[in-house]
C-alpha atoms as a PDB file:
ATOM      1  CA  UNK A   1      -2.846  21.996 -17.659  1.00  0.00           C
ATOM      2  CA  UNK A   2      -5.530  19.648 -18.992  1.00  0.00           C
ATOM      3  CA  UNK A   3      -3.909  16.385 -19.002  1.00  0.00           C
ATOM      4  CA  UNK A   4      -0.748  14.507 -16.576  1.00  0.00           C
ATOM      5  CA  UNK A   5       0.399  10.934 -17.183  1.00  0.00           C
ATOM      6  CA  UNK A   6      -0.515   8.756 -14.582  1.00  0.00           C
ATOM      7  CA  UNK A   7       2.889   7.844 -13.224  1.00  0.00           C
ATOM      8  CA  UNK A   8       3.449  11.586 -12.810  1.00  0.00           C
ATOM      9  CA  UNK A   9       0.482  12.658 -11.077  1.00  0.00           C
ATOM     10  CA  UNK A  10       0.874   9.380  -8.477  1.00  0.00           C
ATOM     11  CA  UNK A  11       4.313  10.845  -7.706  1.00  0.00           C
ATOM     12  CA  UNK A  12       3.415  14.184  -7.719  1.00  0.00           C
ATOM     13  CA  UNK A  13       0.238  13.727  -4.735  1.00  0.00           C
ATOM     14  CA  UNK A  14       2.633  11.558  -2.968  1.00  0.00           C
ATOM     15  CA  UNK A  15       1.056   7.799  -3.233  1.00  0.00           C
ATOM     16  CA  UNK A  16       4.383   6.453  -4.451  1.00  0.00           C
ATOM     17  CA  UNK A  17       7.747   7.678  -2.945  1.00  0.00           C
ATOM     18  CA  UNK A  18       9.593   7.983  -6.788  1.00  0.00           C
ATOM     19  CA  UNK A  19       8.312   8.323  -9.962  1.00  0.00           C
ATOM     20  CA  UNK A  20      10.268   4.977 -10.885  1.00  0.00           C
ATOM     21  CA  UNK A  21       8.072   3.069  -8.558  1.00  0.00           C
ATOM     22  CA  UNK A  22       4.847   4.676  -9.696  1.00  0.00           C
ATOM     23  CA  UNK A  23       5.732   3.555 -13.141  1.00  0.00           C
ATOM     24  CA  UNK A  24       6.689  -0.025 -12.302  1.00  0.00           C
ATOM     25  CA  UNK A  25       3.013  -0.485 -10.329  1.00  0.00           C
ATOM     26  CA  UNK A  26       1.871   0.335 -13.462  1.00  0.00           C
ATOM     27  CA  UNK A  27       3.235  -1.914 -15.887  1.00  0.00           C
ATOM     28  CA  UNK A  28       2.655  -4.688 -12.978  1.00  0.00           C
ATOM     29  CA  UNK A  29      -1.256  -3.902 -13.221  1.00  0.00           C
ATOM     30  CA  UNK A  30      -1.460  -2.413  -9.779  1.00  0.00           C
ATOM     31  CA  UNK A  31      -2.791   1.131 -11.130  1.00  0.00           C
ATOM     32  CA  UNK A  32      -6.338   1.421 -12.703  1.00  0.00           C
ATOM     33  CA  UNK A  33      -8.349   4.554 -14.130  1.00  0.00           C
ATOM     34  CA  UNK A  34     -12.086   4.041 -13.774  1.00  0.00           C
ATOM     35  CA  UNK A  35     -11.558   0.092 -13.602  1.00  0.00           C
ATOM     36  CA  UNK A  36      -9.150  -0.371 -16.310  1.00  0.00           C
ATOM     37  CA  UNK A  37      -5.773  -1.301 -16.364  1.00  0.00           C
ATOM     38  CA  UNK A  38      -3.184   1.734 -17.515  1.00  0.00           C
ATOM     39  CA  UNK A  39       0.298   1.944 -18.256  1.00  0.00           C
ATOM     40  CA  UNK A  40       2.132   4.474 -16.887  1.00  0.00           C
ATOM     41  CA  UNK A  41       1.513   6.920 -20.290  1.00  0.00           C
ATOM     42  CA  UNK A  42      -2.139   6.906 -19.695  1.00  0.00           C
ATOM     43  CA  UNK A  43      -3.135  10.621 -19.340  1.00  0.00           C
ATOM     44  CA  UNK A  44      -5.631  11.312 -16.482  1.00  0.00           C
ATOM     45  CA  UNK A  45      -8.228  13.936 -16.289  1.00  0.00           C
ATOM     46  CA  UNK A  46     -10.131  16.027 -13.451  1.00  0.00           C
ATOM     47  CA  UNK A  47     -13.103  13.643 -12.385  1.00  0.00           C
ATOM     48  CA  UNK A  48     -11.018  10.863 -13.308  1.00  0.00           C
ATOM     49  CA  UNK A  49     -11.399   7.824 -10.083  1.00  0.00           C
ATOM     50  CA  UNK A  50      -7.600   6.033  -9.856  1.00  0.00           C
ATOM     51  CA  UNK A  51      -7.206   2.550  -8.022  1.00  0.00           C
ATOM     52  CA  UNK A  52      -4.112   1.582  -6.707  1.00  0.00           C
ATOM     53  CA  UNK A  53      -3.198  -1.740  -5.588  1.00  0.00           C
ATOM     54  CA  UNK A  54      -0.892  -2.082  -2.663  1.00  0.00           C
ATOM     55  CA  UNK A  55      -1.761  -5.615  -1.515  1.00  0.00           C
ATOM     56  CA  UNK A  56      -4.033  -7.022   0.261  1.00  0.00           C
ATOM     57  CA  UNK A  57      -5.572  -2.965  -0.189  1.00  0.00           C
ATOM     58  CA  UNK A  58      -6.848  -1.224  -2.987  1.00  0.00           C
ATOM     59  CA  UNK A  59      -6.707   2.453  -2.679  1.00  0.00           C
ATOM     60  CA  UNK A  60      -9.468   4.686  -4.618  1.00  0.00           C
ATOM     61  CA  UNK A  61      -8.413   8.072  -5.331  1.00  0.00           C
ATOM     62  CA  UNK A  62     -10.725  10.827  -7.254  1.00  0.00           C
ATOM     63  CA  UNK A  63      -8.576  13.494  -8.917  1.00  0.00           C
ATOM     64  CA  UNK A  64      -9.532  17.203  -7.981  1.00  0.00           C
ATOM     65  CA  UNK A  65      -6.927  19.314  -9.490  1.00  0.00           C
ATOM     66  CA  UNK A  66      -3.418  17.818 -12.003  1.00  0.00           C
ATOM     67  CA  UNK A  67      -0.332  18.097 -10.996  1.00  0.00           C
ATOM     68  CA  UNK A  68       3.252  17.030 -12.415  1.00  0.00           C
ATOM     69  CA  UNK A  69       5.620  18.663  -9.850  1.00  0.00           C
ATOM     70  CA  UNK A  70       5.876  17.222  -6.611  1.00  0.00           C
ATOM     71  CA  UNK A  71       4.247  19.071  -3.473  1.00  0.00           C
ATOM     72  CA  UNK A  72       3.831  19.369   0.466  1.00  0.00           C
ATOM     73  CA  UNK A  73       1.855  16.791   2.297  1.00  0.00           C
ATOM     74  CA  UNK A  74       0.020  19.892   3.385  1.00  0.00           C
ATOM     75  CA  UNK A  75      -1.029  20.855  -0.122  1.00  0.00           C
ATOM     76  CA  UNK A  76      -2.377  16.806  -1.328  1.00  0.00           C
ATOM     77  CA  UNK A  77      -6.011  17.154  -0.069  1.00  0.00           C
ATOM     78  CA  UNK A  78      -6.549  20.139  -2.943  1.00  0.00           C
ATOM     79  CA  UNK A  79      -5.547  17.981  -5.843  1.00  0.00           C
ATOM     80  CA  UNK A  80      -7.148  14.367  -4.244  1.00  0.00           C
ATOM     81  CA  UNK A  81      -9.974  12.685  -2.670  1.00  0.00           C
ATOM     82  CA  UNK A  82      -9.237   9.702  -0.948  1.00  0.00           C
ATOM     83  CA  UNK A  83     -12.660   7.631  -1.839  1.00  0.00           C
ATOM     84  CA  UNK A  84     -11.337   4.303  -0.363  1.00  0.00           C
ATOM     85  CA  UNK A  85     -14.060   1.984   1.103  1.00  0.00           C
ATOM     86  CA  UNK A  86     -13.899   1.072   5.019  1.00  0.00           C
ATOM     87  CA  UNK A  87     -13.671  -2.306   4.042  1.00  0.00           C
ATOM     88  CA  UNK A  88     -10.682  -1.775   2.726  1.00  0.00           C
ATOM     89  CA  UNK A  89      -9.032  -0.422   5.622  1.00  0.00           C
ATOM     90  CA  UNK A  90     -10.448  -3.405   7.625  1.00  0.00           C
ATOM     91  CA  UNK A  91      -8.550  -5.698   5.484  1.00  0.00           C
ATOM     92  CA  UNK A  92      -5.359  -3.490   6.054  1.00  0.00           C
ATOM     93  CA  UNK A  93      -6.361  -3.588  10.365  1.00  0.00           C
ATOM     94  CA  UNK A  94      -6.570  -6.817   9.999  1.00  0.00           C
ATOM     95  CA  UNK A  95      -3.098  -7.760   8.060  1.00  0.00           C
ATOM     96  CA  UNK A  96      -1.511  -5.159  11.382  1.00  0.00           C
ATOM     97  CA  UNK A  97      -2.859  -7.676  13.881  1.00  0.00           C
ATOM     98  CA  UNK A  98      -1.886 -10.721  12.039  1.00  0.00           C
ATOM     99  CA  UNK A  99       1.415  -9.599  11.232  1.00  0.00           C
ATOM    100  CA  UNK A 100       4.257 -11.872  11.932  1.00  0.00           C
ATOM    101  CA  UNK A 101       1.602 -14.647  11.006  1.00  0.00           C
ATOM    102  CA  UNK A 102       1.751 -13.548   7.763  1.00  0.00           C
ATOM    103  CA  UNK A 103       5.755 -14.382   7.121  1.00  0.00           C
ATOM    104  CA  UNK A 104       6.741 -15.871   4.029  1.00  0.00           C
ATOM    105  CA  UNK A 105       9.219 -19.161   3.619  1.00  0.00           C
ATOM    106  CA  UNK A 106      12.345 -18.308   3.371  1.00  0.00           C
ATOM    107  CA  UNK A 107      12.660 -15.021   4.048  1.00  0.00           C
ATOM    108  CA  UNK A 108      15.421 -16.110   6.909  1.00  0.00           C
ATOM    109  CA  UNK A 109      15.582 -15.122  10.693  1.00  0.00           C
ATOM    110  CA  UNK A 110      13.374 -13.719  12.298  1.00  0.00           C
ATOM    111  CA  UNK A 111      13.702  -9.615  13.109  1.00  0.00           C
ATOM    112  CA  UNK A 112      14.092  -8.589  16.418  1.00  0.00           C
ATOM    113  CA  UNK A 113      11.059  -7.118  16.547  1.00  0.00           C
ATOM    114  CA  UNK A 114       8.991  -9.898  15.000  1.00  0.00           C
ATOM    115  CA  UNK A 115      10.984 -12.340  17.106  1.00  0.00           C
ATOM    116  CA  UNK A 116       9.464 -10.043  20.598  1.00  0.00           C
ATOM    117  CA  UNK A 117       6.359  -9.932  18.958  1.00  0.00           C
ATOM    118  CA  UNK A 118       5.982 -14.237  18.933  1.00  0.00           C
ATOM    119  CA  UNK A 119       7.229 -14.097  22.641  1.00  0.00           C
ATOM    120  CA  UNK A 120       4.444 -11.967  23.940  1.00  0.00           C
ATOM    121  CA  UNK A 121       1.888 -13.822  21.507  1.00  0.00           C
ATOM    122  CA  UNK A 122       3.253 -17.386  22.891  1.00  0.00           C
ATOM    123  CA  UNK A 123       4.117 -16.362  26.333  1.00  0.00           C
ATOM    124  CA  UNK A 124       6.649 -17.711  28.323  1.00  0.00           C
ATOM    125  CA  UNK A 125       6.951 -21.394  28.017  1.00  0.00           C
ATOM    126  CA  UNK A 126       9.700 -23.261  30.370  1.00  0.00           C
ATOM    127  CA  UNK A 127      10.262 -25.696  28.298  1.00  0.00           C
ATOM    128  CA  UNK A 128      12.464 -27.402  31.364  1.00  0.00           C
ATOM    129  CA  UNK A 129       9.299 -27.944  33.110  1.00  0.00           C
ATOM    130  CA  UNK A 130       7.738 -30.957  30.020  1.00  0.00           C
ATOM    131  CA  UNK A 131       8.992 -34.510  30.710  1.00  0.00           C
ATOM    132  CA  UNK A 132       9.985 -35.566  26.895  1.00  0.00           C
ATOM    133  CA  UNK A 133      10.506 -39.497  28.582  1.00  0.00           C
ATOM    134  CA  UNK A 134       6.415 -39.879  28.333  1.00  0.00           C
END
């Protein structure tokens, strides 16, 4: 095998969870091969260096071995390097603390979770305890 599409190979070492999504990052711009944009038909090579954008991170993957058939978690590390930078994965630790900061308008209620998560970071107030008459 000398050559895999893109979208393929993405699915196949497990970045995307379907093929279908792998193919739509493309055609949104979130996939590049050695710094330029691809569509999802772009053949990749051994050697080749893949960036995927998964926002606020970009991901940097070197290709070791191509594949087009799915495979075991187990098996990923002989057919990929992950060469993402650690600044990268700061910006990612950072967005995980933020979190609930980060909610967008309009995207309605509150979760349960995120809704214990603003309670711990605001405390409990006793809101019975302000004198509004002032």
């Amino acid at each position: 095998m000398e050559e895999v599409r893109v979208d393929k190979w993405l699915w196949a070492v497990r970045i995307f969870k379907t093929r279908t999504i792998a193919s739509e990052a493309c055609k949104k711009g979130r996939v590049m091969v050695d710094n330029v944009s691809v569509k999802p038909s772009r053949v990749v090579r051994k050697g080749d260096v893949i960036q995927v954008r998964k926002p606020p991170v970009t991901f940097s993957f070197k290709v070791l071995e191509l594949a087009d058939k799915r495979m075991g978690a187990k098996m990923v590390p002989e057919f990929m390097e992950n060469i993402t930078p650690p600044d990268q994965y700061e910006i990612l630790e950072l967005n995980k603390i933020s979190g609930f900061v980060d909610r967008q308008r309009g995207t309605g209620r509150p979760t349960k979770k995120e809704r214990r998560d603003l309670e711990q970071f605001t405390g409990s107030v006793n809101f019975d305890e302000f004198d509004w008459d002032e």
